[in-house]
C-alpha atoms as a PDB file:
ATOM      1  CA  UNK A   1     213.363  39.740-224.239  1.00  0.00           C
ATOM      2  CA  UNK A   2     211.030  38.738-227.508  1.00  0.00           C
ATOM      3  CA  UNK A   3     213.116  37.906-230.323  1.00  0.00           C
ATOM      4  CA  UNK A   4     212.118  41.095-232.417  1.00  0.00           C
ATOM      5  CA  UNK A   5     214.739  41.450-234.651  1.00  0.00           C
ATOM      6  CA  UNK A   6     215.554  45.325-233.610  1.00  0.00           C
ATOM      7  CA  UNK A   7     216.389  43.587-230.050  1.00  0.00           C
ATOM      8  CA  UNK A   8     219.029  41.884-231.055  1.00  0.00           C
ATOM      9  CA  UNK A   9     221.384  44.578-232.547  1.00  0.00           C
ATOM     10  CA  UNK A  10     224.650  44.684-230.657  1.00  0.00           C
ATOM     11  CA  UNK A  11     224.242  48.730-229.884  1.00  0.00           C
ATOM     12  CA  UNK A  12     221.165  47.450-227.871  1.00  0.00           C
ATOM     13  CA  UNK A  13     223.035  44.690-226.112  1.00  0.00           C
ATOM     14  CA  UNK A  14     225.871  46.795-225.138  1.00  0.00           C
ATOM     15  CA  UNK A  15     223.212  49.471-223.853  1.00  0.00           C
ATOM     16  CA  UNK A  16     221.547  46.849-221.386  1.00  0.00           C
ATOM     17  CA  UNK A  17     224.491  45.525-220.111  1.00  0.00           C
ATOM     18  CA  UNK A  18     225.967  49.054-219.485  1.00  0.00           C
ATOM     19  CA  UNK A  19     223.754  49.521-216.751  1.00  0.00           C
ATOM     20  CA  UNK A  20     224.161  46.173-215.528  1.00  0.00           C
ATOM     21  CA  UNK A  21     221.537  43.801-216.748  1.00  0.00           C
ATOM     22  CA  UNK A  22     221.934  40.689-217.887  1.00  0.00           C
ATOM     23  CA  UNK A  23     220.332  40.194-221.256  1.00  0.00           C
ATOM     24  CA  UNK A  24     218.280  36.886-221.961  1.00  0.00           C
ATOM     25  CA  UNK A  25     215.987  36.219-225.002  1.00  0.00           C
ATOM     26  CA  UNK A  26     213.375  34.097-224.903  1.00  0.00           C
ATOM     27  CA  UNK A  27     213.012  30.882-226.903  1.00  0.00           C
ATOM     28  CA  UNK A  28     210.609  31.361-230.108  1.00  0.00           C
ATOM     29  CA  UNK A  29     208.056  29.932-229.092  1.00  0.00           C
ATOM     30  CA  UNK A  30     206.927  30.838-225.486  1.00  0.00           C
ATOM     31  CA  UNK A  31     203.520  29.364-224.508  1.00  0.00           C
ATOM     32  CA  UNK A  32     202.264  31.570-221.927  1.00  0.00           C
ATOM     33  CA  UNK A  33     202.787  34.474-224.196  1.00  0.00           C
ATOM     34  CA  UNK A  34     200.955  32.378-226.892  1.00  0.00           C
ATOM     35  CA  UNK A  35     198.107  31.664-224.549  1.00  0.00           C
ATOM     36  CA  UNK A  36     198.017  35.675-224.128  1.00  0.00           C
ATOM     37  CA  UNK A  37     197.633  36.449-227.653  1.00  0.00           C
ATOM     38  CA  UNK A  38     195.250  34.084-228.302  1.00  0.00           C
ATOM     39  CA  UNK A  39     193.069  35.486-225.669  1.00  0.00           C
ATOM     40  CA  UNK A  40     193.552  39.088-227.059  1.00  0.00           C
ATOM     41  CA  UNK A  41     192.536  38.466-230.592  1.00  0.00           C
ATOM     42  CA  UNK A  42     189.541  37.006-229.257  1.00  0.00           C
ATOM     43  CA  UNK A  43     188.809  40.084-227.283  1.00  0.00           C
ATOM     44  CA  UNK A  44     188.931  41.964-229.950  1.00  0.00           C
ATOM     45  CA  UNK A  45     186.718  39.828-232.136  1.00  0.00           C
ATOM     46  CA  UNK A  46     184.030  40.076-229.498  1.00  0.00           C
ATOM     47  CA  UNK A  47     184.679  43.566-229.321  1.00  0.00           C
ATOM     48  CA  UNK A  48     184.308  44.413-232.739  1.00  0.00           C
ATOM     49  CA  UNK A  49     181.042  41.812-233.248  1.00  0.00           C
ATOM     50  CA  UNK A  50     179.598  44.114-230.122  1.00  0.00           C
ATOM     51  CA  UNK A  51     180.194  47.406-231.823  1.00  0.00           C
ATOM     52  CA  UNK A  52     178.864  46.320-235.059  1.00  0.00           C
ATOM     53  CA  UNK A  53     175.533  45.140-233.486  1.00  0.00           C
ATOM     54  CA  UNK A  54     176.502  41.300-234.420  1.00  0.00           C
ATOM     55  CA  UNK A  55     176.130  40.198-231.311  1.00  0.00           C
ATOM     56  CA  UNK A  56     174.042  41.989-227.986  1.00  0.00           C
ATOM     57  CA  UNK A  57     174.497  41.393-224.370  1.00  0.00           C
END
């Protein structure tokens, strides 16, 4: 799990385990999710320069 800060409430924690999952948090920095973001954000750019007739394909 992210560390969002609403994750890690202990009502949450007991709620996971309760049906028998173990709970593990990722570390803060998690490259592959980085990698991910970065992509999106550049999606978007491109999408927005698209719509606004900035760029043409």
């Amino acid at each position: 799990m992210d560390n969002c800060s609403i994750h890690k409430g202990k009502e949450i924690e007991k709620l996971i385990e309760a049906v028998g999952a173990k709970l593990i948090y990722l570390p803060p920095y998690f490259l592959i999710f980085h990698q991910l973001k970065i992509v999106g954000q550049r999606s978007r750019t491109f999408y927005v320069l698209l719509v606004l007739g900035v760029i043409q394909i």
